[in-house]
Protein backbone atom coordinates (compact mmCIF):
# COMPACT_ATOMS: atom_id res chain seq x y z
CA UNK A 1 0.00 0.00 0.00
CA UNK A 2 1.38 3.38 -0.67
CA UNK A 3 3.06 5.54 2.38
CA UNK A 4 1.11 8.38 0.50
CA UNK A 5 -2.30 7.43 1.47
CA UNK A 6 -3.86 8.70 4.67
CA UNK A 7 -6.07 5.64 5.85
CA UNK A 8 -7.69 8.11 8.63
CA UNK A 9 -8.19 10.74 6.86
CA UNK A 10 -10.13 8.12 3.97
CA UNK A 11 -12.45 7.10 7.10
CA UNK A 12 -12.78 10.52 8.48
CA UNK A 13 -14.09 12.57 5.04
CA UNK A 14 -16.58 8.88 4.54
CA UNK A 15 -17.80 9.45 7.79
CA UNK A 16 -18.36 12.86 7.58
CA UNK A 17 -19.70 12.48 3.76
CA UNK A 18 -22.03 9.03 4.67
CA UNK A 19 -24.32 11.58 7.04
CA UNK A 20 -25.64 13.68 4.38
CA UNK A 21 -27.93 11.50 2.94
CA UNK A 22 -31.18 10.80 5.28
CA UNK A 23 -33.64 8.50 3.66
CA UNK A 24 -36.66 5.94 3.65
CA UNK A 25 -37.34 2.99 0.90
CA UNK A 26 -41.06 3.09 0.42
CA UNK A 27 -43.34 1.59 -1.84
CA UNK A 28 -46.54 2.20 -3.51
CA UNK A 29 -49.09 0.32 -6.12
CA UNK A 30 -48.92 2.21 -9.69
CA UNK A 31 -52.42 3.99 -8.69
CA UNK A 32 -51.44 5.77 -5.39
CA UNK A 33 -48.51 6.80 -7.40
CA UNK A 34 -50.57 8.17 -10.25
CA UNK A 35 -53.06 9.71 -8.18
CA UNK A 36 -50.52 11.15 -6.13
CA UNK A 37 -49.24 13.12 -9.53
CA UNK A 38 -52.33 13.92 -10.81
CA UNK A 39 -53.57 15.60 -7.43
CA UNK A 40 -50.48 18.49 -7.60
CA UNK A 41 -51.76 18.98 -11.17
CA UNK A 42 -55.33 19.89 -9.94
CA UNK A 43 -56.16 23.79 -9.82
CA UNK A 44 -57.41 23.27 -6.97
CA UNK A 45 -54.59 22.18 -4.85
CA UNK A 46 -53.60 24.59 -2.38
CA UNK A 47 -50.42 25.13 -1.46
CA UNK A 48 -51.56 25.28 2.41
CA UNK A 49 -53.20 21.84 1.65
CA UNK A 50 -52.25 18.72 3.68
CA UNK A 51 -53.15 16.71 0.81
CA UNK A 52 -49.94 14.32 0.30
CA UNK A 53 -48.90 14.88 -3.20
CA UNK A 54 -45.88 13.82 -5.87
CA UNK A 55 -45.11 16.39 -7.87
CA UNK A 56 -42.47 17.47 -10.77
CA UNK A 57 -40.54 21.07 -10.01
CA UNK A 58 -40.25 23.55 -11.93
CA UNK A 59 -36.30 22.68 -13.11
CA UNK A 60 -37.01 19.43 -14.06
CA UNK A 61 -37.26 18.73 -17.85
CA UNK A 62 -39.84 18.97 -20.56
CA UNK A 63 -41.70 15.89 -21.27
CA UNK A 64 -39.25 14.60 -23.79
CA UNK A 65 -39.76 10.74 -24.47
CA UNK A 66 -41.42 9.52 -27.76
CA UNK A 67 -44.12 7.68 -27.87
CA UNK A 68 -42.47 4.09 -29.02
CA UNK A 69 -40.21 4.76 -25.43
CA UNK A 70 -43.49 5.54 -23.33
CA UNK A 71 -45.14 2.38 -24.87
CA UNK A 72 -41.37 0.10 -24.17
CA UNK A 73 -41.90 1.47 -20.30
CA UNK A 74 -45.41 0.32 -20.31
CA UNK A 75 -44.80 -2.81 -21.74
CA UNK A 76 -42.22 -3.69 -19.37
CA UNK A 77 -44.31 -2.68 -16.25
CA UNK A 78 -46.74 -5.75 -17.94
CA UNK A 79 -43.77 -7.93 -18.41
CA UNK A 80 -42.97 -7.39 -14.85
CA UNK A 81 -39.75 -6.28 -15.64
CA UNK A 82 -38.01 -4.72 -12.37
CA UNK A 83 -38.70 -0.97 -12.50
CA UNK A 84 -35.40 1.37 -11.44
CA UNK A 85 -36.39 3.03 -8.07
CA UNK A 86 -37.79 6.71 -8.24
CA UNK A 87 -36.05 9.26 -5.67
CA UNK A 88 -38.83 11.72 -4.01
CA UNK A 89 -37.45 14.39 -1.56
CA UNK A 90 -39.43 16.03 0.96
CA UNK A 91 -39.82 19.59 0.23
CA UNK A 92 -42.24 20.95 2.98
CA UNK A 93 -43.81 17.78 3.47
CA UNK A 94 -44.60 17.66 -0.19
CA UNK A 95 -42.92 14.93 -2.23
CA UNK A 96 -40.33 16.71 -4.87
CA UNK A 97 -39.58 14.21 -8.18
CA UNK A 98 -35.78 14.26 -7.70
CA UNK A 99 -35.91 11.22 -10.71
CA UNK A 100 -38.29 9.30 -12.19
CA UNK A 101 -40.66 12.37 -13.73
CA UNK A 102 -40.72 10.70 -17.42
CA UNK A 103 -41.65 7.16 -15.99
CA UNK A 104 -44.59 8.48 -13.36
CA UNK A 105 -45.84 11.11 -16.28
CA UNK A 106 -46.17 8.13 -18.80
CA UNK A 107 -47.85 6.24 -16.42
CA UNK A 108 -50.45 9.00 -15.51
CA UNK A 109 -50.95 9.38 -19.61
CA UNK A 110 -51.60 5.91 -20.50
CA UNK A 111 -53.48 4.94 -16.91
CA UNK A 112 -55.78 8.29 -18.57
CA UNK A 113 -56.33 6.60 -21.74
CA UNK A 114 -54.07 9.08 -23.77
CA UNK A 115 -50.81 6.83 -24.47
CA UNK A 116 -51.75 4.37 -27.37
CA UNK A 117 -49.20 1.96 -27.61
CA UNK A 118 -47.03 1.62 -30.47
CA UNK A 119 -43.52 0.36 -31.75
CA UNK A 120 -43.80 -2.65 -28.80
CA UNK A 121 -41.30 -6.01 -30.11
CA UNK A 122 -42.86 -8.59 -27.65
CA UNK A 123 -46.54 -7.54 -27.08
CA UNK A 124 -47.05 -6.75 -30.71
CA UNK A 125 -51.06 -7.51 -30.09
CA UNK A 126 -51.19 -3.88 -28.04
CA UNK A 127 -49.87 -1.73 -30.21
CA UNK A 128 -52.46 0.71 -31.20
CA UNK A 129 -54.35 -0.72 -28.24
CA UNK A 130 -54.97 2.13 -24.53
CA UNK A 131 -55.56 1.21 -21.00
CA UNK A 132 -59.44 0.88 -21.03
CA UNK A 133 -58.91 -1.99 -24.18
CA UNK A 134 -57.35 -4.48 -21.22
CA UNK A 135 -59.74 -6.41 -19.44
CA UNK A 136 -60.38 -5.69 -15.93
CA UNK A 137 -58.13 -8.04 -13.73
CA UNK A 138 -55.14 -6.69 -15.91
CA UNK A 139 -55.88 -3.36 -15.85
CA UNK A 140 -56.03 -3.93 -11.94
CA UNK A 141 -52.80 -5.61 -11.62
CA UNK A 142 -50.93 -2.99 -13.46
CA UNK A 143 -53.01 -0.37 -10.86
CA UNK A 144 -51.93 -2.69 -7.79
CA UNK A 145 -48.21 -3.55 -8.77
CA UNK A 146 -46.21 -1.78 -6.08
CA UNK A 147 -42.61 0.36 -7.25
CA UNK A 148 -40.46 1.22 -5.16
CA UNK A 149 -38.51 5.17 -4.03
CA UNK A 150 -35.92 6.30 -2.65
CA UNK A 151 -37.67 8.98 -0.38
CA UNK A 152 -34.96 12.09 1.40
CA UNK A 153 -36.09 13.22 4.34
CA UNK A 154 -36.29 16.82 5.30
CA UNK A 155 -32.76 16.29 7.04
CA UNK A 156 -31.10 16.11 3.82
CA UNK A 157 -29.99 18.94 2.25
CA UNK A 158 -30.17 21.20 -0.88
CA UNK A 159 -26.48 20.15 -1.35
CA UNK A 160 -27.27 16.48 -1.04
CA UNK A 161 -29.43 16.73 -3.60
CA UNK A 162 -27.59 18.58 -5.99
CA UNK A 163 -24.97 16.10 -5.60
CA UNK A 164 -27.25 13.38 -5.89
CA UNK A 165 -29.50 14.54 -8.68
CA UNK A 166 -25.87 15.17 -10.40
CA UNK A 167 -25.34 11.22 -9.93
CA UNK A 168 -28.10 9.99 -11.15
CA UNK A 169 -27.90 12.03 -14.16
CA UNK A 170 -24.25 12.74 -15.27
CA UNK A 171 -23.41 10.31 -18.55
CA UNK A 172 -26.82 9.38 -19.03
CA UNK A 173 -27.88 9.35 -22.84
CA UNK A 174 -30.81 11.50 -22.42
CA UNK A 175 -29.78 14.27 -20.56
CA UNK A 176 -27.24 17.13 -21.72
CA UNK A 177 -25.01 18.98 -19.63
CA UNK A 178 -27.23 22.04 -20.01
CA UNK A 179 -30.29 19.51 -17.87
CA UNK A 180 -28.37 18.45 -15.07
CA UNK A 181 -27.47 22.00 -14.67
CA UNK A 182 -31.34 22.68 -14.92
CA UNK A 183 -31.85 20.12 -12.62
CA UNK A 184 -29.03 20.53 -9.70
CA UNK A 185 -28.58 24.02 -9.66
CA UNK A 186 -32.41 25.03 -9.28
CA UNK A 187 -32.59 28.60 -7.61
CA UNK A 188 -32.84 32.05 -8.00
CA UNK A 189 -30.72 32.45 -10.33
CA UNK A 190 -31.76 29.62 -12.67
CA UNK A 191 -35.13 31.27 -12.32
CA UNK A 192 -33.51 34.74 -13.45
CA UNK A 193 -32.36 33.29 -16.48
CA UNK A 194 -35.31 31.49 -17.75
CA UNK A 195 -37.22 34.27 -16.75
CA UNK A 196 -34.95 35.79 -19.50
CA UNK A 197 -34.79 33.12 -21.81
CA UNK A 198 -39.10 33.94 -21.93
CA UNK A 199 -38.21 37.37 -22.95
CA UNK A 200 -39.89 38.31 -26.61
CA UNK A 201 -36.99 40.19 -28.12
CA UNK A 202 -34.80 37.43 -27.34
CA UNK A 203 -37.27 34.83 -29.00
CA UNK A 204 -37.77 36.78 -31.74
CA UNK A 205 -33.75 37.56 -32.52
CA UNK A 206 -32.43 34.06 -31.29
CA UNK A 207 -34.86 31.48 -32.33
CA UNK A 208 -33.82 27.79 -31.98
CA UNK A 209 -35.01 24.44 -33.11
CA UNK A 210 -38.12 23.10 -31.02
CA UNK A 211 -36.09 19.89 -30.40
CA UNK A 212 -32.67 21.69 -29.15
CA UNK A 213 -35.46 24.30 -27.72
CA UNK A 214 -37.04 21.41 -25.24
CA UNK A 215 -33.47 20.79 -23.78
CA UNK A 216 -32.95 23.96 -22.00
CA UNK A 217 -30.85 25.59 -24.91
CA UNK A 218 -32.39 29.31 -24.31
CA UNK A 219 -31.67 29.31 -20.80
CA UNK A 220 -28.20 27.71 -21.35
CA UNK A 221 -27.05 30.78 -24.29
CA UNK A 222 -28.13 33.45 -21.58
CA UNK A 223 -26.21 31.57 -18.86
CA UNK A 224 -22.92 31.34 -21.29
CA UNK A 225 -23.64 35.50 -21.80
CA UNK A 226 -23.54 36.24 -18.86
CA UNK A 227 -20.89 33.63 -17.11
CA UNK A 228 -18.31 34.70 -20.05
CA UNK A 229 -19.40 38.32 -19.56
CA UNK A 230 -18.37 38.34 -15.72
CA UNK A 231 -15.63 35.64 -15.46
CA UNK A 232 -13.94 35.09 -18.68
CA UNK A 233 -10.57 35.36 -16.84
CA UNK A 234 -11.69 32.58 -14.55
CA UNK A 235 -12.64 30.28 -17.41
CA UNK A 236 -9.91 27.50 -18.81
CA UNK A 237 -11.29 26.08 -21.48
CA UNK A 238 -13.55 23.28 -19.91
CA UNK A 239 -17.11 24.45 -20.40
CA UNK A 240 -19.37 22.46 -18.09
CA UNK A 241 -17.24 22.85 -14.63
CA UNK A 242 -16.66 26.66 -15.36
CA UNK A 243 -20.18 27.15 -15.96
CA UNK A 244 -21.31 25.05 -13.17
CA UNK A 245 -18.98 27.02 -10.73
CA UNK A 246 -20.45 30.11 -12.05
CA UNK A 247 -23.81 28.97 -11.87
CA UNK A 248 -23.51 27.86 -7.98
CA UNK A 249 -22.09 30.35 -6.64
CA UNK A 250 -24.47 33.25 -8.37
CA UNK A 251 -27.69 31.15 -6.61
CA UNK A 252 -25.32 31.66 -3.84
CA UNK A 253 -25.42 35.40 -3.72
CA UNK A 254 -27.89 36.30 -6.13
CA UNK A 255 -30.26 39.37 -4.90
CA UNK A 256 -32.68 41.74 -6.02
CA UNK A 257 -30.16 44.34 -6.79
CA UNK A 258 -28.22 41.92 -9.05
CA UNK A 259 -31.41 40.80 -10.65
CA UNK A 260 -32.16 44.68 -12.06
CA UNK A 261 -28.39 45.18 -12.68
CA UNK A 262 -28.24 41.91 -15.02
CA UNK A 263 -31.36 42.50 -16.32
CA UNK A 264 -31.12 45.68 -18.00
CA UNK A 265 -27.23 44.71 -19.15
CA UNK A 266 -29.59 42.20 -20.89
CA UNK A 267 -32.33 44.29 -22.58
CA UNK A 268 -29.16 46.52 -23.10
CA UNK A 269 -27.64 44.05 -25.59
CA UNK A 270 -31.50 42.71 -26.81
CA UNK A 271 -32.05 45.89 -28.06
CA UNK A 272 -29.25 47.10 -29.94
CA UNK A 273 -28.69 43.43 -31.76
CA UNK A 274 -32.84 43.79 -32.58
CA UNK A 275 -31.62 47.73 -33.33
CA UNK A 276 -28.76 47.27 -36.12
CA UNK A 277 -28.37 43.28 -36.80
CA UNK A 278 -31.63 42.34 -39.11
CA UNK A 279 -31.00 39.09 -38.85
CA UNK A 280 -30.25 38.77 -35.12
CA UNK A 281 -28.15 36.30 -34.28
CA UNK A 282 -29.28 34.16 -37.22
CA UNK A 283 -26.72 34.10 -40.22
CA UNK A 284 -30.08 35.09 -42.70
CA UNK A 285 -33.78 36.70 -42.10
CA UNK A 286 -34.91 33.27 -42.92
CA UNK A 287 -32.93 30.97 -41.00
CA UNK A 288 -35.26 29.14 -38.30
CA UNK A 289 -32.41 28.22 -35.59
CA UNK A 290 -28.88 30.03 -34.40
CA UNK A 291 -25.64 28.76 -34.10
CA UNK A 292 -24.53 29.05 -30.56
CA UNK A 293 -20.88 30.12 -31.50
CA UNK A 294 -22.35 32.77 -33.30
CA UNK A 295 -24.66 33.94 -30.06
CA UNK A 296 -21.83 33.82 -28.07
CA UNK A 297 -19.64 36.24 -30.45
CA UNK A 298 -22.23 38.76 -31.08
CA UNK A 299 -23.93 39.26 -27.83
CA UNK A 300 -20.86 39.30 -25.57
CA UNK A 301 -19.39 41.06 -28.22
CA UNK A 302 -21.92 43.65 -28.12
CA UNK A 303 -22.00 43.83 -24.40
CA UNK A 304 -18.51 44.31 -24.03
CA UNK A 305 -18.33 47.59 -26.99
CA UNK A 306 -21.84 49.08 -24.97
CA UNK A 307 -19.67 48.92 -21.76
CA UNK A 308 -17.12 50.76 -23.78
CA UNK A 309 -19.43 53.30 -25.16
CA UNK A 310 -23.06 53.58 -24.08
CA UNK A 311 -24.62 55.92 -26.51
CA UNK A 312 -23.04 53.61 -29.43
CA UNK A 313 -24.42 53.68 -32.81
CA UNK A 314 -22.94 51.74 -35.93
CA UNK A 315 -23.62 51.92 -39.94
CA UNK A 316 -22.27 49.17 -41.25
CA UNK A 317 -22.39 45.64 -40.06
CA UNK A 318 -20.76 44.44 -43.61
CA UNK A 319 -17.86 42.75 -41.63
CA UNK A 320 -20.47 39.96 -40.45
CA UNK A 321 -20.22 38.43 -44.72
CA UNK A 322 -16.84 38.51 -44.30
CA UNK A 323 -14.46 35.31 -44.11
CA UNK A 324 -12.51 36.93 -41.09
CA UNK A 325 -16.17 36.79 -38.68
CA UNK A 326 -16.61 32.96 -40.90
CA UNK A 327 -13.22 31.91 -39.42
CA UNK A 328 -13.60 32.94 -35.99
CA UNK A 329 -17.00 31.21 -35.73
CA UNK A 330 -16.22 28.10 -37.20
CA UNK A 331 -17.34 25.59 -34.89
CA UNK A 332 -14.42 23.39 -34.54
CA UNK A 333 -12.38 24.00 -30.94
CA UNK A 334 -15.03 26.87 -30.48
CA UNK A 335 -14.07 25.94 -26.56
CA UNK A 336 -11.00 26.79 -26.84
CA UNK A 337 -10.46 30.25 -24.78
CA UNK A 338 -8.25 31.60 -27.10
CA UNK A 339 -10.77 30.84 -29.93
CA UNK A 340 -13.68 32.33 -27.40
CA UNK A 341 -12.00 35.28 -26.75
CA UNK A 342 -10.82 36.25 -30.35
CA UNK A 343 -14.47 35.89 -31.71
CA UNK A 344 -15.35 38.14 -28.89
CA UNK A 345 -13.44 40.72 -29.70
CA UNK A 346 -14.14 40.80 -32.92
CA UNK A 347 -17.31 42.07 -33.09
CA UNK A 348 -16.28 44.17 -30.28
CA UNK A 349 -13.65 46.00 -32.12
CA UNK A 350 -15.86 45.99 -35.55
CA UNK A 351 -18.40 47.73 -33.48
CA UNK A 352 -16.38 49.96 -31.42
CA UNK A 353 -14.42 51.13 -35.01
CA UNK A 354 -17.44 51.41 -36.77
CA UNK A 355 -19.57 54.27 -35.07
């Protein structure tokens, strides 16, 4: 064994580390489950209620899985095939979806008669086929099988699940860095800039694809703004643990006074690009998504010449055609700092030498 490791130290940080997590295993038929779900979708439910209910926060992801992956998930609930466990968390007494929202939604869709099967290899006589076409004692053993959750207690914290939520989800096939951000880093400031990311001026001059749009991809450009606009020195060349950094420690401190301060350095940059680029961010009037390298050049860009100079105005944004602005946007090592920082400044010093 190496002389280098410190065997007490090893037991001391798992000690310290194994008392985060507080938890219950609990299980519960398919129906309670369901019903559970549907009750935190009802208008009705107060949030003073006492009525026990599951229900998906606002971070979590859009309902993303096609309909030939709800049908597989139903299909192997009837197969009896062993379900992963769900985590809940207790959120003031409530029980927060920490993972498992695709699986319980699916559930509550097809137990409602709205999933019709489809695409299913093994029980090919269902496809096309809903809930109320299976006859009664299997509809009620799919109602009564029990699944099992992980359930955290109110003794675990925020932290803990972060750091759990970051677990379950990092190197999964479904989820992009931009989601497990949406998902562990829920707070204030997550809420600031999808608050943002809502903002008309900003749909109108930065559209995106309705598939990348459903992964977050607004909210994740406006985070990139404003992480590269405040801490580009601090950045190395990794994107995902330099944004995450940035992202924790803003919920961290984030206020009111911030909120109005980033804000309006926002609708600062919103504005002119709607002003003077016709296009946007978009290469042409017509094009129906934007490339994020080309976001990133022109609205930090922009930001950074307004900082310089206010009351700027431009006539010319010819330089954008030109194979100089091509080159520094190509996409390949767009990471790299050097790269970041040179398409920065680029349209900061065609704007700043232009008015």
């Amino acid at each position: 064994m190496s002389s280098t490791i410190d065997i007490e130290a090893i037991e001391n940080q798992i000690e310290i580390e194994i008392k985060t997590y507080d938890y219950d295993t609990l299980e519960y038929p398919i129906e309670v489950i369901v019903s559970k779900y549907e009750n935190s979708l009802d208008d009705e439910c107060d949030e003073d209620s006492l009525e026990n209910v599951i229900y998906i926060p606002d971070y979590q992801r859009e309902f993303v899985w096609s309909q030939d992956r709800r049908s597989k998930f139903i299909e192997s609930i009837i197969l009896g095939v062993p379900i992963p466990y769900f985590f809940f968390a207790d959120v003031n007494g409530k029980m927060e979806i920490v993972d498992g929202s695709q699986r319980i939604r699916t559930m509550a869709e097809y137990i409602r008669g709205d999933l019709k099967l489809s695409g299913l290899k093994k029980l090919t006589a269902l496809n096309k086929s809903v809930f109320s076409d299976l006859p009664k004692h299997r509809r009620r053993r799919i109602l009564n099988k029990g699944l099992r959750a992980i359930y955290l207690s109110e003794k675990t914290n925020g932290i803990a699940r972060f750091d759990l939520f970051e677990r379950l989800n990092t190197g999964s096939d479904e989820l992009k860095p931009a989601e497990i951000r949406k998902g562990a880093m829920a707070g204030p400031f997550y809420d600031f800039l999808n608050e943002c990311s809502e903002d008309p001026i900003f749909k109108k001059i930065c559209p995106i694809t309705n598939s990348i749009g459903m992964r977050s991809e607004g909210t994740e450009r406006i985070l990139r703004f404003f992480a590269y606009s405040h801490s580009l020195k601090k950045y190395k060349g990794t994107v995902s643990p330099f944004l995450d950094a940035y992202m924790k420690n803003m919920n961290e401190k984030f206020d009111c006074t911030m909120k109005l301060e980033m804000r309006a350095k926002f609708n600062r940059m919103t504005h002119f690009v709607s002003v003077y680029f016709p296009s946007g961010f978009r290469k042409t009037m017509t094009a129906k998504s934007t490339p994020r390298v080309r976001f990133e050049a022109i609205s930090i860009g922009v930001s950074n010449a307004l900082d310089n100079n206010e009351s700027l105005k431009i006539h010319s944004i010819d330089w954008l055609d030109s194979q100089e602005f091509k080159t520094v946007t190509r996409s390949d090592a767009a990471n790299n700092k050097k790269n970041l920082e040179r398409r920065i400044n680029f349209v900061r010093d065609k704007l700043l030498g232009s008015n």
